[in-house]
PDB file of N, CA and C in Angstrom:
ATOM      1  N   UNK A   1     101.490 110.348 105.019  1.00  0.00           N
ATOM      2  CA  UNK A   1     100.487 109.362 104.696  1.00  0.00           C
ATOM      3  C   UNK A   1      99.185 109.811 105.353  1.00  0.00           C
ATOM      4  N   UNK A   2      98.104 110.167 104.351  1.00  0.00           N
ATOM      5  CA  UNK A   2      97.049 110.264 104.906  1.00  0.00           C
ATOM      6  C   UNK A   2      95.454 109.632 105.636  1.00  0.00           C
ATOM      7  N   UNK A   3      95.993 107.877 104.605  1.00  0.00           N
ATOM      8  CA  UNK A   3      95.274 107.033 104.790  1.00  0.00           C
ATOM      9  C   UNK A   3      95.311 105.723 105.173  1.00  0.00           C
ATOM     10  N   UNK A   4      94.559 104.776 105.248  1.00  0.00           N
ATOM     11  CA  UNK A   4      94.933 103.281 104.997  1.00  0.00           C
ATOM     12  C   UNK A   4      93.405 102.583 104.589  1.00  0.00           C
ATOM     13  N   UNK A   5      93.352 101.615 103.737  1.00  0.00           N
ATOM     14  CA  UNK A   5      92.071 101.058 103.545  1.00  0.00           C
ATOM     15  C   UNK A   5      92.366  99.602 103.244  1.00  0.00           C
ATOM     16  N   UNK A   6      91.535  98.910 103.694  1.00  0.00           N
ATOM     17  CA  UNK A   6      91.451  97.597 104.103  1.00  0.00           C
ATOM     18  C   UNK A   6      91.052  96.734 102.539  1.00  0.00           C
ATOM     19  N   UNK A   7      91.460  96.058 101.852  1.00  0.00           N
ATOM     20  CA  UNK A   7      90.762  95.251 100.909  1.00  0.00           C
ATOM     21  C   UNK A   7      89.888  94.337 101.400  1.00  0.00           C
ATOM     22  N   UNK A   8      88.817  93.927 100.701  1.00  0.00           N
ATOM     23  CA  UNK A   8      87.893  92.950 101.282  1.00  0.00           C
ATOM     24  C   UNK A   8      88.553  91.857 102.038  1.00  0.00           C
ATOM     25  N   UNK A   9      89.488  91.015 101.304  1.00  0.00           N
ATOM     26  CA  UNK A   9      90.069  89.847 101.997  1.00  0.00           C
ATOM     27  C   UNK A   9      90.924  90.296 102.714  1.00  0.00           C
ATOM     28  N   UNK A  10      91.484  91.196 103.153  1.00  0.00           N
ATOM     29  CA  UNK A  10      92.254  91.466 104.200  1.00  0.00           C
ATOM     30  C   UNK A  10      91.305  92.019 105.146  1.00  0.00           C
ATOM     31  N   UNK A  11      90.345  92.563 105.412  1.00  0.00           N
ATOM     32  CA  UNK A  11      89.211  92.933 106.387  1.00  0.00           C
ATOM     33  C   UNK A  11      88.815  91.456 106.707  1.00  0.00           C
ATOM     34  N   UNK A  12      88.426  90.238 105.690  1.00  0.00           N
ATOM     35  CA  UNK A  12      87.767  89.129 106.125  1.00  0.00           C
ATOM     36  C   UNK A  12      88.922  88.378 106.971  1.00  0.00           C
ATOM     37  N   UNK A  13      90.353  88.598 106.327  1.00  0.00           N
ATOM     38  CA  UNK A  13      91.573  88.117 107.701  1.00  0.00           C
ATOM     39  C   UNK A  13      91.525  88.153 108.909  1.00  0.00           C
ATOM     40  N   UNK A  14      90.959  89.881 109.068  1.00  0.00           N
ATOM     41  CA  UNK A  14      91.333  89.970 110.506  1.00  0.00           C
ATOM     42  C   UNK A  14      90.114  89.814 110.899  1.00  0.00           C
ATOM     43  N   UNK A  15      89.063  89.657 110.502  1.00  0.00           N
ATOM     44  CA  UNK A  15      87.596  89.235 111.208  1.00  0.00           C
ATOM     45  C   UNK A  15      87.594  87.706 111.335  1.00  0.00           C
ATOM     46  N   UNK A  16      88.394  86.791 110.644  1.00  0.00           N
ATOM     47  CA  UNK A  16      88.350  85.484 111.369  1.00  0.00           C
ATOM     48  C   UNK A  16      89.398  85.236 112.021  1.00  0.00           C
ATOM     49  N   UNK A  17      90.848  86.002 111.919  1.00  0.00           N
ATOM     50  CA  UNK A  17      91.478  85.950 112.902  1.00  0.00           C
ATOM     51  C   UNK A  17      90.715  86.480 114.643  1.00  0.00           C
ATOM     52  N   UNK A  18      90.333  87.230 114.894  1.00  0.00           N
ATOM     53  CA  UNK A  18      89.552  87.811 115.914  1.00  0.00           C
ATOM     54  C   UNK A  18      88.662  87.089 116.186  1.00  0.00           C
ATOM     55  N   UNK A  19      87.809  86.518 115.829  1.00  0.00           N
ATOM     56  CA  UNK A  19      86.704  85.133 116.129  1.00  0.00           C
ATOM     57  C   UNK A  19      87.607  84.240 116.924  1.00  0.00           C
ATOM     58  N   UNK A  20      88.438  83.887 116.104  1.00  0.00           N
ATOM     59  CA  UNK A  20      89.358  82.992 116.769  1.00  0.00           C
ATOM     60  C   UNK A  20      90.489  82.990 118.022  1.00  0.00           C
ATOM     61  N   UNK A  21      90.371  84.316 117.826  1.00  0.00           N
ATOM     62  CA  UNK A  21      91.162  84.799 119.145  1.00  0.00           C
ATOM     63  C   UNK A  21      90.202  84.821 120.376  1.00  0.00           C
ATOM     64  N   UNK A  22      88.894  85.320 120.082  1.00  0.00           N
ATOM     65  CA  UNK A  22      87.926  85.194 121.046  1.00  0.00           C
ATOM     66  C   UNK A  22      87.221  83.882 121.647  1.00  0.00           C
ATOM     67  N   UNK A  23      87.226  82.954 120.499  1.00  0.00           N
ATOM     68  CA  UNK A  23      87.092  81.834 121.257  1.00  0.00           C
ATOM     69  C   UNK A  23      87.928  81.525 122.105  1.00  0.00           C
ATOM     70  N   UNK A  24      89.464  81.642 122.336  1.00  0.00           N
ATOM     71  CA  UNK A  24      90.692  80.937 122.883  1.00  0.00           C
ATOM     72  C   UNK A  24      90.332  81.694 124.030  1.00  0.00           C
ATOM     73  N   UNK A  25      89.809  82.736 124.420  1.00  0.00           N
ATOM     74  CA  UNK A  25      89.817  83.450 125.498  1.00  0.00           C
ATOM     75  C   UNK A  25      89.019  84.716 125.176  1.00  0.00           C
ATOM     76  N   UNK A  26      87.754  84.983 125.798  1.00  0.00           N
ATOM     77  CA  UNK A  26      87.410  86.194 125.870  1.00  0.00           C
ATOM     78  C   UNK A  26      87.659  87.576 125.958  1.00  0.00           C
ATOM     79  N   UNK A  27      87.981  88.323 125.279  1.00  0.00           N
ATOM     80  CA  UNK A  27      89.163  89.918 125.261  1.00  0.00           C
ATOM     81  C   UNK A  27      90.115  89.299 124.251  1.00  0.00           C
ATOM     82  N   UNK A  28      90.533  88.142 123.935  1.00  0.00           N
ATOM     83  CA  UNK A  28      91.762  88.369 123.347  1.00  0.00           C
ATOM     84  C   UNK A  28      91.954  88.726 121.891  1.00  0.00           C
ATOM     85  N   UNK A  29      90.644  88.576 121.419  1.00  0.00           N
ATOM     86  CA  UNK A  29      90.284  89.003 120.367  1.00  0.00           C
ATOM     87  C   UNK A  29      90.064  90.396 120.299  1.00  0.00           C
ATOM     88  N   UNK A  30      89.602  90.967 121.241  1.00  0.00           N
ATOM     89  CA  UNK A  30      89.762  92.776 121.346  1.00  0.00           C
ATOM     90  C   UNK A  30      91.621  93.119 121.291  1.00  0.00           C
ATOM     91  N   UNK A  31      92.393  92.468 122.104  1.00  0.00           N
ATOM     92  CA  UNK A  31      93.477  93.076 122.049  1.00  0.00           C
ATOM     93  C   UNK A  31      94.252  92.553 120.556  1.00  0.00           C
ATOM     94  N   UNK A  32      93.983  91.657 119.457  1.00  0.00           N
ATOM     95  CA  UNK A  32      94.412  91.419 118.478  1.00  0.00           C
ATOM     96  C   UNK A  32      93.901  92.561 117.676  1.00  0.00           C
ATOM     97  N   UNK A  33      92.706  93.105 118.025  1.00  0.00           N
ATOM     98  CA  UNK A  33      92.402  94.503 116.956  1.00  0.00           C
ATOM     99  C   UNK A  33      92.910  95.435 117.533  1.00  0.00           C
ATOM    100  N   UNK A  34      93.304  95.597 118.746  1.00  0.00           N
ATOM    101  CA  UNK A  34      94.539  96.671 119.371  1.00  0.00           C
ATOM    102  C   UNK A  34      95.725  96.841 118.591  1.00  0.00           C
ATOM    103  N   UNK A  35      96.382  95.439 118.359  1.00  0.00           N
ATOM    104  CA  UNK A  35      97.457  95.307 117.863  1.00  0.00           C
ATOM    105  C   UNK A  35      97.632  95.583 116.419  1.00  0.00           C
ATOM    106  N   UNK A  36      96.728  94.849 115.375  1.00  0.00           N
ATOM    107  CA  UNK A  36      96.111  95.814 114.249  1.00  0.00           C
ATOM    108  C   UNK A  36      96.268  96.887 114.145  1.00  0.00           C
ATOM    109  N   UNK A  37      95.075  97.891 114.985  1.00  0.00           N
ATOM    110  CA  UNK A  37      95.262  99.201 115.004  1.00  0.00           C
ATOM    111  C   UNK A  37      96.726 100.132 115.379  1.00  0.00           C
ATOM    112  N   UNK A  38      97.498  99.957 115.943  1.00  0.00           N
ATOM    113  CA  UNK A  38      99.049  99.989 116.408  1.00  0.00           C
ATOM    114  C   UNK A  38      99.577  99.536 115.392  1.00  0.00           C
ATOM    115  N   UNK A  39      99.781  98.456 114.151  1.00  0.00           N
ATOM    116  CA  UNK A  39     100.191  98.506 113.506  1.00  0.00           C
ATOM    117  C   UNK A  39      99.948  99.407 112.247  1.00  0.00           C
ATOM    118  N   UNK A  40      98.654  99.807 112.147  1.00  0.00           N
ATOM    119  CA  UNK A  40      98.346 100.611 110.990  1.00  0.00           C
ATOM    120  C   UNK A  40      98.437 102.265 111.398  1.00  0.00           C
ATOM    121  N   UNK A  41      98.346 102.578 112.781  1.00  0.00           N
ATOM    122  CA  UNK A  41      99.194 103.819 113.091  1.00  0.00           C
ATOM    123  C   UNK A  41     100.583 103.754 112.916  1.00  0.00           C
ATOM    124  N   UNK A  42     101.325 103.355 113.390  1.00  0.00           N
ATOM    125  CA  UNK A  42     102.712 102.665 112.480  1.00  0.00           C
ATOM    126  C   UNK A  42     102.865 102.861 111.073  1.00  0.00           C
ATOM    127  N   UNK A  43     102.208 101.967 110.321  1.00  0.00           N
ATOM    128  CA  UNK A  43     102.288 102.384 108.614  1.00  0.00           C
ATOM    129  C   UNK A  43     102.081 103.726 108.233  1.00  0.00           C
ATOM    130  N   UNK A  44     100.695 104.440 109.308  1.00  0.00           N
ATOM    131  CA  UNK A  44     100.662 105.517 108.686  1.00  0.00           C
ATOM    132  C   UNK A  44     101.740 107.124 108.920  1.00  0.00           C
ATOM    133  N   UNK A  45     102.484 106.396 110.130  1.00  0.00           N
ATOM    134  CA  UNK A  45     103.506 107.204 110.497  1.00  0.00           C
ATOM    135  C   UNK A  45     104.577 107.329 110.131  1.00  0.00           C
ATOM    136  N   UNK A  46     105.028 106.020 109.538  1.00  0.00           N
ATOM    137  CA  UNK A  46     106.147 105.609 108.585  1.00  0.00           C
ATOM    138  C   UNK A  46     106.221 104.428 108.051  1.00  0.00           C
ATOM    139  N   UNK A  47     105.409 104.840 106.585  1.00  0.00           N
ATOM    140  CA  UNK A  47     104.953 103.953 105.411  1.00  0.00           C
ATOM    141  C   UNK A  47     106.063 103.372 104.805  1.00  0.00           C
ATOM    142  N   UNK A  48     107.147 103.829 104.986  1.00  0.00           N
ATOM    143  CA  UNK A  48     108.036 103.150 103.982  1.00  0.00           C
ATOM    144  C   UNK A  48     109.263 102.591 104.915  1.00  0.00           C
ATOM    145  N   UNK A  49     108.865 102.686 106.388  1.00  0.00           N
ATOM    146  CA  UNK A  49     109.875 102.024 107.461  1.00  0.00           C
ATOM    147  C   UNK A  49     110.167 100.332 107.142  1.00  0.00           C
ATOM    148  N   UNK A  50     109.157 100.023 106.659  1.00  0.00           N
ATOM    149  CA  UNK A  50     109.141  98.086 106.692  1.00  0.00           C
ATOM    150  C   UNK A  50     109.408  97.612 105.187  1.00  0.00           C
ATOM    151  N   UNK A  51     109.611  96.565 105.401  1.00  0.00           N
ATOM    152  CA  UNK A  51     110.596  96.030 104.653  1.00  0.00           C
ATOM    153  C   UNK A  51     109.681  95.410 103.157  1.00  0.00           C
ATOM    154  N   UNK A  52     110.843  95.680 101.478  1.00  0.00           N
ATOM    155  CA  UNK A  52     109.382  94.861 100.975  1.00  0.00           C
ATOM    156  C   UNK A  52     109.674  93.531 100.862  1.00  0.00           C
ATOM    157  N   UNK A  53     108.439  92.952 100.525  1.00  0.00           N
ATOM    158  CA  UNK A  53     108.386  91.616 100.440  1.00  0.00           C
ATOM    159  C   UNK A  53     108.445  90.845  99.218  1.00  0.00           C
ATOM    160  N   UNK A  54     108.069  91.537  98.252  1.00  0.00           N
ATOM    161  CA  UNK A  54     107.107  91.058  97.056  1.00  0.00           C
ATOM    162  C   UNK A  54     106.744  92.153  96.201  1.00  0.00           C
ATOM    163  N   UNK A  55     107.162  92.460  94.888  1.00  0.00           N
ATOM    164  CA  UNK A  55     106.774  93.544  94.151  1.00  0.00           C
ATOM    165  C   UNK A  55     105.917  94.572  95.000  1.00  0.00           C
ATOM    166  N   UNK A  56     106.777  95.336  95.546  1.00  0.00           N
ATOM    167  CA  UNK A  56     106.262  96.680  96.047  1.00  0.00           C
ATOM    168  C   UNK A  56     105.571  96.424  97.038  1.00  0.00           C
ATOM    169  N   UNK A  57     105.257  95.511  97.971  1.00  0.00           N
ATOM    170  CA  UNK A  57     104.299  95.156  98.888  1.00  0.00           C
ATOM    171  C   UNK A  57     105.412  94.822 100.508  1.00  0.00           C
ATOM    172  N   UNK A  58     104.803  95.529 100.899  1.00  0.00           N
ATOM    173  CA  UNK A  58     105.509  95.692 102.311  1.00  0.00           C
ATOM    174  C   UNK A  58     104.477  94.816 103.641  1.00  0.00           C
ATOM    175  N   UNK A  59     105.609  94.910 104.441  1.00  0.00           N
ATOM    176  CA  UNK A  59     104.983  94.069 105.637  1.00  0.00           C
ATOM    177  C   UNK A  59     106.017  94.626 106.859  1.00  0.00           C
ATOM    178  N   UNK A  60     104.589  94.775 108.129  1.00  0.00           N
ATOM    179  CA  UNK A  60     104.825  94.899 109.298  1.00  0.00           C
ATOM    180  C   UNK A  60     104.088  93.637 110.410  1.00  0.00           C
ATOM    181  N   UNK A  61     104.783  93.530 110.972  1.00  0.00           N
ATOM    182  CA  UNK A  61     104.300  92.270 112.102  1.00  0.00           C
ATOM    183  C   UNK A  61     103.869  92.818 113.541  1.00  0.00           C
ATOM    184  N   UNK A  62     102.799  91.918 113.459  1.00  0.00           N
ATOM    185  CA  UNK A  62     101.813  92.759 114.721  1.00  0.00           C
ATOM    186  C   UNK A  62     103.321  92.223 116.033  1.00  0.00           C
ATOM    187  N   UNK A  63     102.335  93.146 117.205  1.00  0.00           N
ATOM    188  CA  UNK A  63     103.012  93.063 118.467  1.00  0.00           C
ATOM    189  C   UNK A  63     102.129  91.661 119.064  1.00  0.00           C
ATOM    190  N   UNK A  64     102.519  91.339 119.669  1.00  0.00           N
ATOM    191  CA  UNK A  64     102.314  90.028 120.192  1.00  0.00           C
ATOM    192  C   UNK A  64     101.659  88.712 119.835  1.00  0.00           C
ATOM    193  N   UNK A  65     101.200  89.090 118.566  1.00  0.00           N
ATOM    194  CA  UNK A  65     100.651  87.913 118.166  1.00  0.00           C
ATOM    195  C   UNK A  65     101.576  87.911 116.472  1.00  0.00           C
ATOM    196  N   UNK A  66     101.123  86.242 115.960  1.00  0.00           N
ATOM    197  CA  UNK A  66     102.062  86.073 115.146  1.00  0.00           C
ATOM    198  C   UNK A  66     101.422  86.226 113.299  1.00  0.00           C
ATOM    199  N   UNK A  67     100.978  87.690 113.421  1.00  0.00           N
ATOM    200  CA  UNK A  67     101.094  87.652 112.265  1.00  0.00           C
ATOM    201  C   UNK A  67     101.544  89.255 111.540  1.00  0.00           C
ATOM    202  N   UNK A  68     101.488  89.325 110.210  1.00  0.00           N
ATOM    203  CA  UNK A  68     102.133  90.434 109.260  1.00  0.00           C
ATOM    204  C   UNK A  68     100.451  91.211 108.457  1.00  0.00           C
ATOM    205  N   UNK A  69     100.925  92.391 108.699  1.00  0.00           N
ATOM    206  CA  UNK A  69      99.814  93.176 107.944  1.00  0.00           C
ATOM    207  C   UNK A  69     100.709  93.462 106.122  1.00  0.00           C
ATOM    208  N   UNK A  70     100.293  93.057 105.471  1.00  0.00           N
ATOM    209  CA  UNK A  70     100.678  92.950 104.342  1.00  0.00           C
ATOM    210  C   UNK A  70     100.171  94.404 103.228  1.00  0.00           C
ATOM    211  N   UNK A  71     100.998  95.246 102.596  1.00  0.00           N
ATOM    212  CA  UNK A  71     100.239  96.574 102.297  1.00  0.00           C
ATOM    213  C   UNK A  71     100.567  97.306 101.086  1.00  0.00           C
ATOM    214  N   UNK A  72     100.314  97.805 100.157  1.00  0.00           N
ATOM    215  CA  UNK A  72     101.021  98.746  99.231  1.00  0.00           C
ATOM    216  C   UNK A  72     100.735 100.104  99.699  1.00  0.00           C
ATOM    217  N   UNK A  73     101.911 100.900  98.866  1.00  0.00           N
ATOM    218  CA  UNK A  73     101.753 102.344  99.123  1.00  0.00           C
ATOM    219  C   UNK A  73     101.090 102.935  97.641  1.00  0.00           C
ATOM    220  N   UNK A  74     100.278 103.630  97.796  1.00  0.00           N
ATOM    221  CA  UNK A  74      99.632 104.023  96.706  1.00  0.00           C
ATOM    222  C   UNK A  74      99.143 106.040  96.510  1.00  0.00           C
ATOM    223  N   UNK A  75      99.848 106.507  96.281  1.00  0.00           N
ATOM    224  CA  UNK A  75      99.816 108.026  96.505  1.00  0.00           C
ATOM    225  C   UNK A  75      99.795 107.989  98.180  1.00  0.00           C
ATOM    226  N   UNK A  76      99.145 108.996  98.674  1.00  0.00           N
ATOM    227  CA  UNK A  76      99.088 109.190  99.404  1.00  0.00           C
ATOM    228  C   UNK A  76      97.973 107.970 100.869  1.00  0.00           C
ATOM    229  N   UNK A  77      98.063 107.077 100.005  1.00  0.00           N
ATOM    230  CA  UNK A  77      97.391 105.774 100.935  1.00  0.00           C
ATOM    231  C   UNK A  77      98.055 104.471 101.296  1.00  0.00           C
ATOM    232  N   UNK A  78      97.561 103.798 102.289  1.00  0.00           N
ATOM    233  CA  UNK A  78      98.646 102.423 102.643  1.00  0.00           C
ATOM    234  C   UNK A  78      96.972 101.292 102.649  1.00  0.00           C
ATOM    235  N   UNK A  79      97.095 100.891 100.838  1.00  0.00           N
ATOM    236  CA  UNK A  79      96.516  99.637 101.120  1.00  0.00           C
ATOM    237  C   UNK A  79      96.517  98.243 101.871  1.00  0.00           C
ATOM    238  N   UNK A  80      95.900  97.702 102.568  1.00  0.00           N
ATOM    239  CA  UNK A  80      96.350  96.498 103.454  1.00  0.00           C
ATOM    240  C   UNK A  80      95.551  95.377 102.401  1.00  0.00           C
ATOM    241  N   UNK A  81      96.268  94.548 101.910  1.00  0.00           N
ATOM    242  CA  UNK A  81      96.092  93.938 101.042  1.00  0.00           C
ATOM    243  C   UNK A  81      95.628  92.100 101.869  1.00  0.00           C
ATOM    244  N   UNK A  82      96.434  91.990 103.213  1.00  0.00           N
ATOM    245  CA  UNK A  82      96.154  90.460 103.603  1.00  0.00           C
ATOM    246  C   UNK A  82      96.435  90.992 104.859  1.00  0.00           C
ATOM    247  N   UNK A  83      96.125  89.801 106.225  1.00  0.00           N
ATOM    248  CA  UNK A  83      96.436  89.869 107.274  1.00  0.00           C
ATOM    249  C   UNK A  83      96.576  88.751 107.577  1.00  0.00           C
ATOM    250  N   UNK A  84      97.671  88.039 107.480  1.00  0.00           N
ATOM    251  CA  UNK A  84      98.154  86.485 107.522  1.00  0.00           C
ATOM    252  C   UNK A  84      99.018  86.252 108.704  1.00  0.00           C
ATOM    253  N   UNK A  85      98.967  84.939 109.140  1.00  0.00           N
ATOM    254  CA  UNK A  85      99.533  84.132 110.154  1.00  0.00           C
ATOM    255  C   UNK A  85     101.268  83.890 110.136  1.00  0.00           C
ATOM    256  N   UNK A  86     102.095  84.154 110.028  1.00  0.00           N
ATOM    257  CA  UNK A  86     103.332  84.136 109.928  1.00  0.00           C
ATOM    258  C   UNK A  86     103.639  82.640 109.450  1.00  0.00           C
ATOM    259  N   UNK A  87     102.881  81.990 109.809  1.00  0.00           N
ATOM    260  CA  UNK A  87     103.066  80.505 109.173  1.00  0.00           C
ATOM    261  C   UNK A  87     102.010  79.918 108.057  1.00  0.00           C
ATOM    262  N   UNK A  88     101.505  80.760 107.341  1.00  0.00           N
ATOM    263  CA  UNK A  88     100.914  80.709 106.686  1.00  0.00           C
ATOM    264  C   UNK A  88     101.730  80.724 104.938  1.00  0.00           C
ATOM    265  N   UNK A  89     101.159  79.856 103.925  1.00  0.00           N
ATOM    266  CA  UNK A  89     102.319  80.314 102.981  1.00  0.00           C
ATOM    267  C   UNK A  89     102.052  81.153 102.011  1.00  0.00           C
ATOM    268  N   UNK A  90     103.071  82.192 101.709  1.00  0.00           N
ATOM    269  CA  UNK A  90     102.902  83.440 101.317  1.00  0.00           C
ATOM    270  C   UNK A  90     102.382  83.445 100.000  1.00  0.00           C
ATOM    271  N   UNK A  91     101.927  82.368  99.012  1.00  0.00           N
ATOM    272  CA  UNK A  91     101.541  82.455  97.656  1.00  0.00           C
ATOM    273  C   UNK A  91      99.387  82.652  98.096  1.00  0.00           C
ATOM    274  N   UNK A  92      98.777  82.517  99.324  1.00  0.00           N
ATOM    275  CA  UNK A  92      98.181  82.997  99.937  1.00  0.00           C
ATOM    276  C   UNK A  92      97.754  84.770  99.706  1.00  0.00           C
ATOM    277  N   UNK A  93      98.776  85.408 100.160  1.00  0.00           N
ATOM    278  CA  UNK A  93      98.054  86.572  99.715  1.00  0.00           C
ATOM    279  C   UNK A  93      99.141  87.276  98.418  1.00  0.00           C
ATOM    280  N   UNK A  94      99.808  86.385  98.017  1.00  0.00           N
ATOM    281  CA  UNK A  94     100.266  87.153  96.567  1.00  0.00           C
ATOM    282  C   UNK A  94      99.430  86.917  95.657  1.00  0.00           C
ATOM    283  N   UNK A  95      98.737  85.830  95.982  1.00  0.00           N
ATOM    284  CA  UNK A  95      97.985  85.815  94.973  1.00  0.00           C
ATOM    285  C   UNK A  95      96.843  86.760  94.474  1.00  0.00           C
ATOM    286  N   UNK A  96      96.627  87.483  95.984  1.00  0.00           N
ATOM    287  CA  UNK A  96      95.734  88.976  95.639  1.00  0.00           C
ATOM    288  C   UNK A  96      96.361  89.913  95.087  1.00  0.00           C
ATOM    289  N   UNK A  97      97.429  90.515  94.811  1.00  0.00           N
ATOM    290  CA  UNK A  97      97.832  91.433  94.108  1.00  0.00           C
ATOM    291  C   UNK A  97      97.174  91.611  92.484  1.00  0.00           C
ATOM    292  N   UNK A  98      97.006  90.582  91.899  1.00  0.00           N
ATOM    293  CA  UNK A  98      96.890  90.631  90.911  1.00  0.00           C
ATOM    294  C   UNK A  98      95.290  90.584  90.637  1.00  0.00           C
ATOM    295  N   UNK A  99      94.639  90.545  91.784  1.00  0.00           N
ATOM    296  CA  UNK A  99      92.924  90.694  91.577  1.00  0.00           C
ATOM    297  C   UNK A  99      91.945  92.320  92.327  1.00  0.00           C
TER     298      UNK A  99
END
């Protein structure tokens, strides 16, 4: 795997997830894009390790906080399609697949 690229609404996920982490506490919003980043070295190390979810769409769950990077594999790239809250309900970002 040579890549990964963010879709708009999955970039706007983790930018209001991170706001929100930073309000709760100052840094903690830096270490939620830690955890991000660790997860998408992950995908790109082994793209097809996690499990699918949903027509061809896979998911890995960050480290310490509670949510799933949501992704397709596409040649040689790992689209991240959502970055959702584990309690969030999943017709949320299926509904991007199809846009």
């Amino acid at each position: 795997m040579t890549r990964a690229g963010f879709r708009p609404a999955a970039s706007a996920d983790v930018d209001a997830a991170y706001e929100w982490y930073q309000e709760q506490r100052p840094g903690l919003g830096d270490e939620f894009v830690v955890a991000i980043d660790a997860a998408v070295a992950s995908i790109l190390a082994f793209p097809e390790a996690y499990p699918v979810v949903h027509r061809g769409v896979r998911r890995v769950l960050l480290e310490r906080f509670p949510y799933g990077l949501y992704y397709r594999l596409t040649g040689q790239r790992a689209i991240i399609v959502a970055c959702m809250h584990a309690a969030r309900d999943a017709k949320v970002w299926r509904s991007r697949l199809d846009g």
